[in-house]
C-alpha atoms as a PDB file:
ATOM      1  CA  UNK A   1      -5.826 -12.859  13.423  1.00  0.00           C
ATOM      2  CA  UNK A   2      -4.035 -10.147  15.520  1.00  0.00           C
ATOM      3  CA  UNK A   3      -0.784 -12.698  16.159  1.00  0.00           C
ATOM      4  CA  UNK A   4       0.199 -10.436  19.569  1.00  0.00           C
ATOM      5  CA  UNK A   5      -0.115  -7.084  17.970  1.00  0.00           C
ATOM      6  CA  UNK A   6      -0.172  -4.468  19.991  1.00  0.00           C
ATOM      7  CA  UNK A   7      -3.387  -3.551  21.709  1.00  0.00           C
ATOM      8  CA  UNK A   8      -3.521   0.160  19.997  1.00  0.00           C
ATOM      9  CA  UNK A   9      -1.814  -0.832  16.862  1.00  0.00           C
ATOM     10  CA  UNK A  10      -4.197  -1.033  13.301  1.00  0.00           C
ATOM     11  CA  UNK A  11      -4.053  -3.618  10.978  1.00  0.00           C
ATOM     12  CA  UNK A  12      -5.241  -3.574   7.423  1.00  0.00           C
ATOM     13  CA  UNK A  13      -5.842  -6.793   5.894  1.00  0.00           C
ATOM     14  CA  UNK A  14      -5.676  -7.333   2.143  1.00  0.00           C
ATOM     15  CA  UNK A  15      -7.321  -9.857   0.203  1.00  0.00           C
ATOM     16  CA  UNK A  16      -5.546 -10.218  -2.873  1.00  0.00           C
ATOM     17  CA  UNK A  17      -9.010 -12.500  -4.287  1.00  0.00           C
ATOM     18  CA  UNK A  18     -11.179  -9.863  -3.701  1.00  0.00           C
ATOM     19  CA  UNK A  19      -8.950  -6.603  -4.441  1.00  0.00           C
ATOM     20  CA  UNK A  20     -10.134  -5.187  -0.614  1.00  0.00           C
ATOM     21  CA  UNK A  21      -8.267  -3.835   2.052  1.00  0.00           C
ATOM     22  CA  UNK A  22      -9.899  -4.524   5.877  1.00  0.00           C
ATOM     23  CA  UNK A  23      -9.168  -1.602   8.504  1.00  0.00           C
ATOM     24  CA  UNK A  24      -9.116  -2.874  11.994  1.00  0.00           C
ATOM     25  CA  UNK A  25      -8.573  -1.320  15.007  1.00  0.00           C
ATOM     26  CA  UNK A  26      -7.981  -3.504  17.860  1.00  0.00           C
ATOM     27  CA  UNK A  27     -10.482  -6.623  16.410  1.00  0.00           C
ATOM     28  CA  UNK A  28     -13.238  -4.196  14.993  1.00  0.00           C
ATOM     29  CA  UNK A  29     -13.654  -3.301  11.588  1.00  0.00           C
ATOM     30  CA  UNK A  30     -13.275   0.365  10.932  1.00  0.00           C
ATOM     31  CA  UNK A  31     -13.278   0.192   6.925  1.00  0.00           C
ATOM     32  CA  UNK A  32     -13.132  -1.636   3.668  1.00  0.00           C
ATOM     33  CA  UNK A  33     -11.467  -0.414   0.697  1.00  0.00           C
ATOM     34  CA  UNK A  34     -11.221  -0.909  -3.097  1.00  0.00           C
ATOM     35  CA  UNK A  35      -7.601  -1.526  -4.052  1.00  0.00           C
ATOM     36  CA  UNK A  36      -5.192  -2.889  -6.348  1.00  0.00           C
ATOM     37  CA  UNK A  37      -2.502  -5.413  -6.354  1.00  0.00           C
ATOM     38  CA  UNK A  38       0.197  -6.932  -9.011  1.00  0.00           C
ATOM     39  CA  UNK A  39      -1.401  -7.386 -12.506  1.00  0.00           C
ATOM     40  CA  UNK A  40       1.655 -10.039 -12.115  1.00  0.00           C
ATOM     41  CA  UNK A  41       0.373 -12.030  -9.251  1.00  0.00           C
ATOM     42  CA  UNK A  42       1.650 -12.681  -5.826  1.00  0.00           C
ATOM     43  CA  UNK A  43       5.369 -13.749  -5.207  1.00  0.00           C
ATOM     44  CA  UNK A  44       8.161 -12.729  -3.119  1.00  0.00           C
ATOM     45  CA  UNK A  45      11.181 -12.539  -6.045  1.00  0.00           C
ATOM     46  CA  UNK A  46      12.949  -9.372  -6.185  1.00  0.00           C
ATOM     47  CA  UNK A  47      12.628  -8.074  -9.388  1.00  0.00           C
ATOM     48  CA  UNK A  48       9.292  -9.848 -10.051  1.00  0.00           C
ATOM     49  CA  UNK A  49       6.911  -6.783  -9.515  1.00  0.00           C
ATOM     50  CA  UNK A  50       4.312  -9.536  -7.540  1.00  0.00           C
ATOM     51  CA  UNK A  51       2.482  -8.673  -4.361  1.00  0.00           C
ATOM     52  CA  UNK A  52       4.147 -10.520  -1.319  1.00  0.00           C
ATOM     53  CA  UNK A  53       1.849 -12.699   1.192  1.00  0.00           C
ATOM     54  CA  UNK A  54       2.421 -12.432   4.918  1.00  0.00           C
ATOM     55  CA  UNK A  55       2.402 -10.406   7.649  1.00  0.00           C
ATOM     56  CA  UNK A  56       3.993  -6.669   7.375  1.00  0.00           C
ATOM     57  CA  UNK A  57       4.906  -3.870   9.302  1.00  0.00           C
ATOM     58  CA  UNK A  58       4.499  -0.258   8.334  1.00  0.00           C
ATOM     59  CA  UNK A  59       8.107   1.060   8.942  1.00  0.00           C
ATOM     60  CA  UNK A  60       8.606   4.334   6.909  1.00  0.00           C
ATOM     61  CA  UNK A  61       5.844   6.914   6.043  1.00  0.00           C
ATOM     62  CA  UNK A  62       5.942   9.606   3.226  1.00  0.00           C
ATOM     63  CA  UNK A  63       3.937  12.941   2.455  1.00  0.00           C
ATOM     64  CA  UNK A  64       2.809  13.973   5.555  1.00  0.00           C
ATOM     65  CA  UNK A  65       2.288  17.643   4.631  1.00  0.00           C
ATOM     66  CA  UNK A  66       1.632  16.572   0.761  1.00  0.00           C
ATOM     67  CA  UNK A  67      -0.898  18.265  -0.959  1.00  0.00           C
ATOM     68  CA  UNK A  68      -3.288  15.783  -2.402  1.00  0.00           C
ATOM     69  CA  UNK A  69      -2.187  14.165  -6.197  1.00  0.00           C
ATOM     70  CA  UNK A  70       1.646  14.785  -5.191  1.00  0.00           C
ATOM     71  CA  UNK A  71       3.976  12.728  -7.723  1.00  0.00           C
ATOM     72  CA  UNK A  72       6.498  11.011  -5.976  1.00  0.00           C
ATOM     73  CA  UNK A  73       9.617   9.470  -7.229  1.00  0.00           C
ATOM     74  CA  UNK A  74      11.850   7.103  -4.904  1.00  0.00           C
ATOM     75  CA  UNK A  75       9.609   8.629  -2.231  1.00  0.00           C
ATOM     76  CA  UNK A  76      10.909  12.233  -2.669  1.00  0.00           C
ATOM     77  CA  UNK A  77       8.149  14.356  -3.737  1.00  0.00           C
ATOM     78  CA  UNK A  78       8.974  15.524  -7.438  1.00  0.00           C
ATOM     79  CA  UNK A  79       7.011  19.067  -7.733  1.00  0.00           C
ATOM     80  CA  UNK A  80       4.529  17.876  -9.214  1.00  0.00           C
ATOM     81  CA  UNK A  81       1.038  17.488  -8.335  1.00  0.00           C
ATOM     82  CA  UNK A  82      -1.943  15.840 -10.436  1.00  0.00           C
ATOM     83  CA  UNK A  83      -5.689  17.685  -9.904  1.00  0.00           C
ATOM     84  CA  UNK A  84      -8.266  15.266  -9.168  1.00  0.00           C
ATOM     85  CA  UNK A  85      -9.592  14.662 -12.301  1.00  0.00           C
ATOM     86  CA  UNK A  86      -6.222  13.306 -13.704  1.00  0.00           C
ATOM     87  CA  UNK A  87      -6.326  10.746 -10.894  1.00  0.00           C
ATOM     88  CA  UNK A  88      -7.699   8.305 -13.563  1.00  0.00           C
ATOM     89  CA  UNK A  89      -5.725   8.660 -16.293  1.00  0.00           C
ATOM     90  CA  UNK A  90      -6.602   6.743 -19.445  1.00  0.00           C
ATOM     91  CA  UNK A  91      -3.090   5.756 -20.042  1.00  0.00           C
ATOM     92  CA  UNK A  92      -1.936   2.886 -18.302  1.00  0.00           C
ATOM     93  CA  UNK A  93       1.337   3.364 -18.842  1.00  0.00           C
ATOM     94  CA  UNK A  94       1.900   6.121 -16.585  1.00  0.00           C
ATOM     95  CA  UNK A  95       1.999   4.577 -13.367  1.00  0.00           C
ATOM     96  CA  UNK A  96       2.456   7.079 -11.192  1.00  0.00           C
ATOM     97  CA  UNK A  97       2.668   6.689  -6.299  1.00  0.00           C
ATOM     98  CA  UNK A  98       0.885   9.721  -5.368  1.00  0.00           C
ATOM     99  CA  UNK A  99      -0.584  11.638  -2.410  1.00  0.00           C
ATOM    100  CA  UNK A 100       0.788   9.569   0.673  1.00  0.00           C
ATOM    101  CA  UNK A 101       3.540   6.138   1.237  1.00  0.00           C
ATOM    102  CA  UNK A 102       3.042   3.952   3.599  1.00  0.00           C
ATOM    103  CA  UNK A 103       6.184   1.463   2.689  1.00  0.00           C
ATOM    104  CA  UNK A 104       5.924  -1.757   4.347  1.00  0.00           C
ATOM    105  CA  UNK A 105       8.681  -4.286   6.042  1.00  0.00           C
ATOM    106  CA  UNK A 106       8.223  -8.291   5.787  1.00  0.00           C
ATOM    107  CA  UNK A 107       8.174  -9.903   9.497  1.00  0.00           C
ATOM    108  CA  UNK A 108       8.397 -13.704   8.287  1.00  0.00           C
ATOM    109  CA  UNK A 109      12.042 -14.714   7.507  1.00  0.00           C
ATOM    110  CA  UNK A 110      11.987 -16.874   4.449  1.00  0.00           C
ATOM    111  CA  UNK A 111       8.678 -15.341   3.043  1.00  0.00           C
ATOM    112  CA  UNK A 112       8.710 -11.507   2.779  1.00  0.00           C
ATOM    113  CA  UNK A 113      12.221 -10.826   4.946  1.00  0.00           C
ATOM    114  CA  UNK A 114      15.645 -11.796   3.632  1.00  0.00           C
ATOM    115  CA  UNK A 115      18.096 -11.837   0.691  1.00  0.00           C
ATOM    116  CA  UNK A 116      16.054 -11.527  -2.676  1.00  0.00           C
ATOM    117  CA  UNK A 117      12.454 -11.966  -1.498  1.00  0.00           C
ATOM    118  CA  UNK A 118      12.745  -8.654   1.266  1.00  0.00           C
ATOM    119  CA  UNK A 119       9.559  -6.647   0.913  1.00  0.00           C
ATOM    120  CA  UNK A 120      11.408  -3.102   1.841  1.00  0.00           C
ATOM    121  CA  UNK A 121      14.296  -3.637  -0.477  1.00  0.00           C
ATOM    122  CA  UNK A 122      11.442  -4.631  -2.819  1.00  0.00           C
ATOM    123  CA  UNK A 123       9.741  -1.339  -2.211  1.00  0.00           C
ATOM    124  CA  UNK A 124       6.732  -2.611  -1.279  1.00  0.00           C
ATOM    125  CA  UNK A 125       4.233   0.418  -0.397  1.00  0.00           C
ATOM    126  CA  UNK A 126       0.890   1.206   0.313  1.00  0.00           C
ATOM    127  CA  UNK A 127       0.292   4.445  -1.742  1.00  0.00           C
ATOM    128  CA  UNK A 128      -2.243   6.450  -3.914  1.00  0.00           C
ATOM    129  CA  UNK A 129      -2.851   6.125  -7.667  1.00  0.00           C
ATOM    130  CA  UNK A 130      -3.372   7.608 -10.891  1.00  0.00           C
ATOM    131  CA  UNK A 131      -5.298   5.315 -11.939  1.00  0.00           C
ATOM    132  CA  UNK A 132      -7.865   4.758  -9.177  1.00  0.00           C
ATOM    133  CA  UNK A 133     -10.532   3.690 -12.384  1.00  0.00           C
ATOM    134  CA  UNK A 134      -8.457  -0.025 -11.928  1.00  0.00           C
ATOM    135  CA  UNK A 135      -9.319  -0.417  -8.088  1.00  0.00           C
ATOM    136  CA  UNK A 136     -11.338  -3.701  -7.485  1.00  0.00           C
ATOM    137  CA  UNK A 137      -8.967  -5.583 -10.129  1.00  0.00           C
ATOM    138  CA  UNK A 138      -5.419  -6.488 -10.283  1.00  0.00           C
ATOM    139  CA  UNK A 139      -3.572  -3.712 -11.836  1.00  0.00           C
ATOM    140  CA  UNK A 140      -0.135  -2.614  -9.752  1.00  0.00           C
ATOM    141  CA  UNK A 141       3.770  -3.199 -10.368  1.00  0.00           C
ATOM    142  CA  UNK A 142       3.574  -5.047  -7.106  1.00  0.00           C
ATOM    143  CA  UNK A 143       2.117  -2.259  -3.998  1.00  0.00           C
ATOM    144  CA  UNK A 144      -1.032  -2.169  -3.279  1.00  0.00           C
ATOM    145  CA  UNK A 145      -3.104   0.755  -4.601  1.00  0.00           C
ATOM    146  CA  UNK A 146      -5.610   2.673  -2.714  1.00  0.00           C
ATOM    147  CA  UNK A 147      -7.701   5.802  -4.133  1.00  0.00           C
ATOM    148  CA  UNK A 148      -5.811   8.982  -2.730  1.00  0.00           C
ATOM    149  CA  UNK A 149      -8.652  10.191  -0.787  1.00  0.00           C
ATOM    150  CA  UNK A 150      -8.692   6.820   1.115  1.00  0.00           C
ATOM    151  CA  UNK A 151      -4.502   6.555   1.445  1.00  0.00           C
ATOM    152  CA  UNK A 152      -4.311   9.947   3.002  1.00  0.00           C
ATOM    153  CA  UNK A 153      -7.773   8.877   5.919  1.00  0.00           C
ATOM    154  CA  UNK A 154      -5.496   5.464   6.298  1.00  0.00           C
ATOM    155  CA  UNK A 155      -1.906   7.773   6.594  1.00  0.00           C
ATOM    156  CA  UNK A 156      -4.031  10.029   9.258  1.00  0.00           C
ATOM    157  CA  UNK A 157      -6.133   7.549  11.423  1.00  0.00           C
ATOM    158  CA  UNK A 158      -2.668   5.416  11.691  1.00  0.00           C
ATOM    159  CA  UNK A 159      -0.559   8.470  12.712  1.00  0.00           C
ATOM    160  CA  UNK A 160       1.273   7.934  16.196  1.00  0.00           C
ATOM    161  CA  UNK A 161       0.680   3.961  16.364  1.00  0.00           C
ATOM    162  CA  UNK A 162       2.083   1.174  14.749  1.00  0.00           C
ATOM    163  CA  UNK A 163       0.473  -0.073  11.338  1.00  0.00           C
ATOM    164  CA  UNK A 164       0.666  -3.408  10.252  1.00  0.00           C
ATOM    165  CA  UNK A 165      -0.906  -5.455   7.239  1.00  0.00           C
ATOM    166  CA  UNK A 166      -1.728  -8.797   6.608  1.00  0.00           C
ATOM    167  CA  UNK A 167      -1.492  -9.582   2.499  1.00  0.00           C
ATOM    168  CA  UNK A 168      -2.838 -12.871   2.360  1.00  0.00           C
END
């Protein structure tokens, strides 16, 4: 499963059927989390708001001195910042990337790298939610969704080695 990764690099693996993400270190299982992925399905299209397959590199990382609940917008950190108990809000609508970014970078040419199917100039991320009540079902714009509390352990444990993730 570890296709030559790096000895001391982490991989998370998500299973799109389930709605988990797998933390491993080396081949061990550190974690499993609840998440979410596209309410749309899984594709590679730009403009589709799908969750791509294949295998992904983290290659940007945002909010390392963020206080927990902090709004971002196009990564940049707006001023805001939700309390806990607004980190399920009832309104769907409000879709809001909060708390920590982990934005990912397809490593398969012709699948999640390339002109109109590239998972960065997608904006694919790994980030926090306001709606954390939807983890365990499909629910996103195309990231995958992980509670706050479990986006900023993930942003720490993977800080200082590389972080990839298998979407499969």
């Amino acid at each position: 499963m570890r296709r030559g990764l790096p000895e001391d690099a982490l991989l998370i693996v998500v299973d799109t059927a389930s709605q988990q993400a797998r933390l491993y270190s080396s081949v061990r299982l550190q974690k499993t989390y609840r998440i979410s992925t596209s309410k749309f399905g899984i594709g590679n299209q730009f403009g589709s708001n799908r969750t791509p397959l294949g295998w992904h590199r983290v290659s940007e990382r945002y909010g390392a001195k963020s206080q927990p609940g902090t709004v971002f917008v196009s990564r940049a950190p707006n001023g805001r910042v939700l309390p806990a108990s607004q980190w399920k809000s009832p309104s769907p609508a409000e879709d809001l990337v909060l708390s920590r970014i982990l934005w990912l970078t397809g490593l398969e040419p012709g699948k999640n790298a390339g002109k109109g199917i590239d998972s960065h100039e997608r904006c694919i991320y790994l980030h926090g939610t306001n709606q954390e009540q939807l983890l365990g079902s499909v629910a996103s714009h195309g990231c995958i969704r992980f509670s706050n509390a479990d986006i900023i352990e993930i942003f720490s444990l993977s800080e200082g080695t590389e972080l990839y993730c298998l979407i499969q």
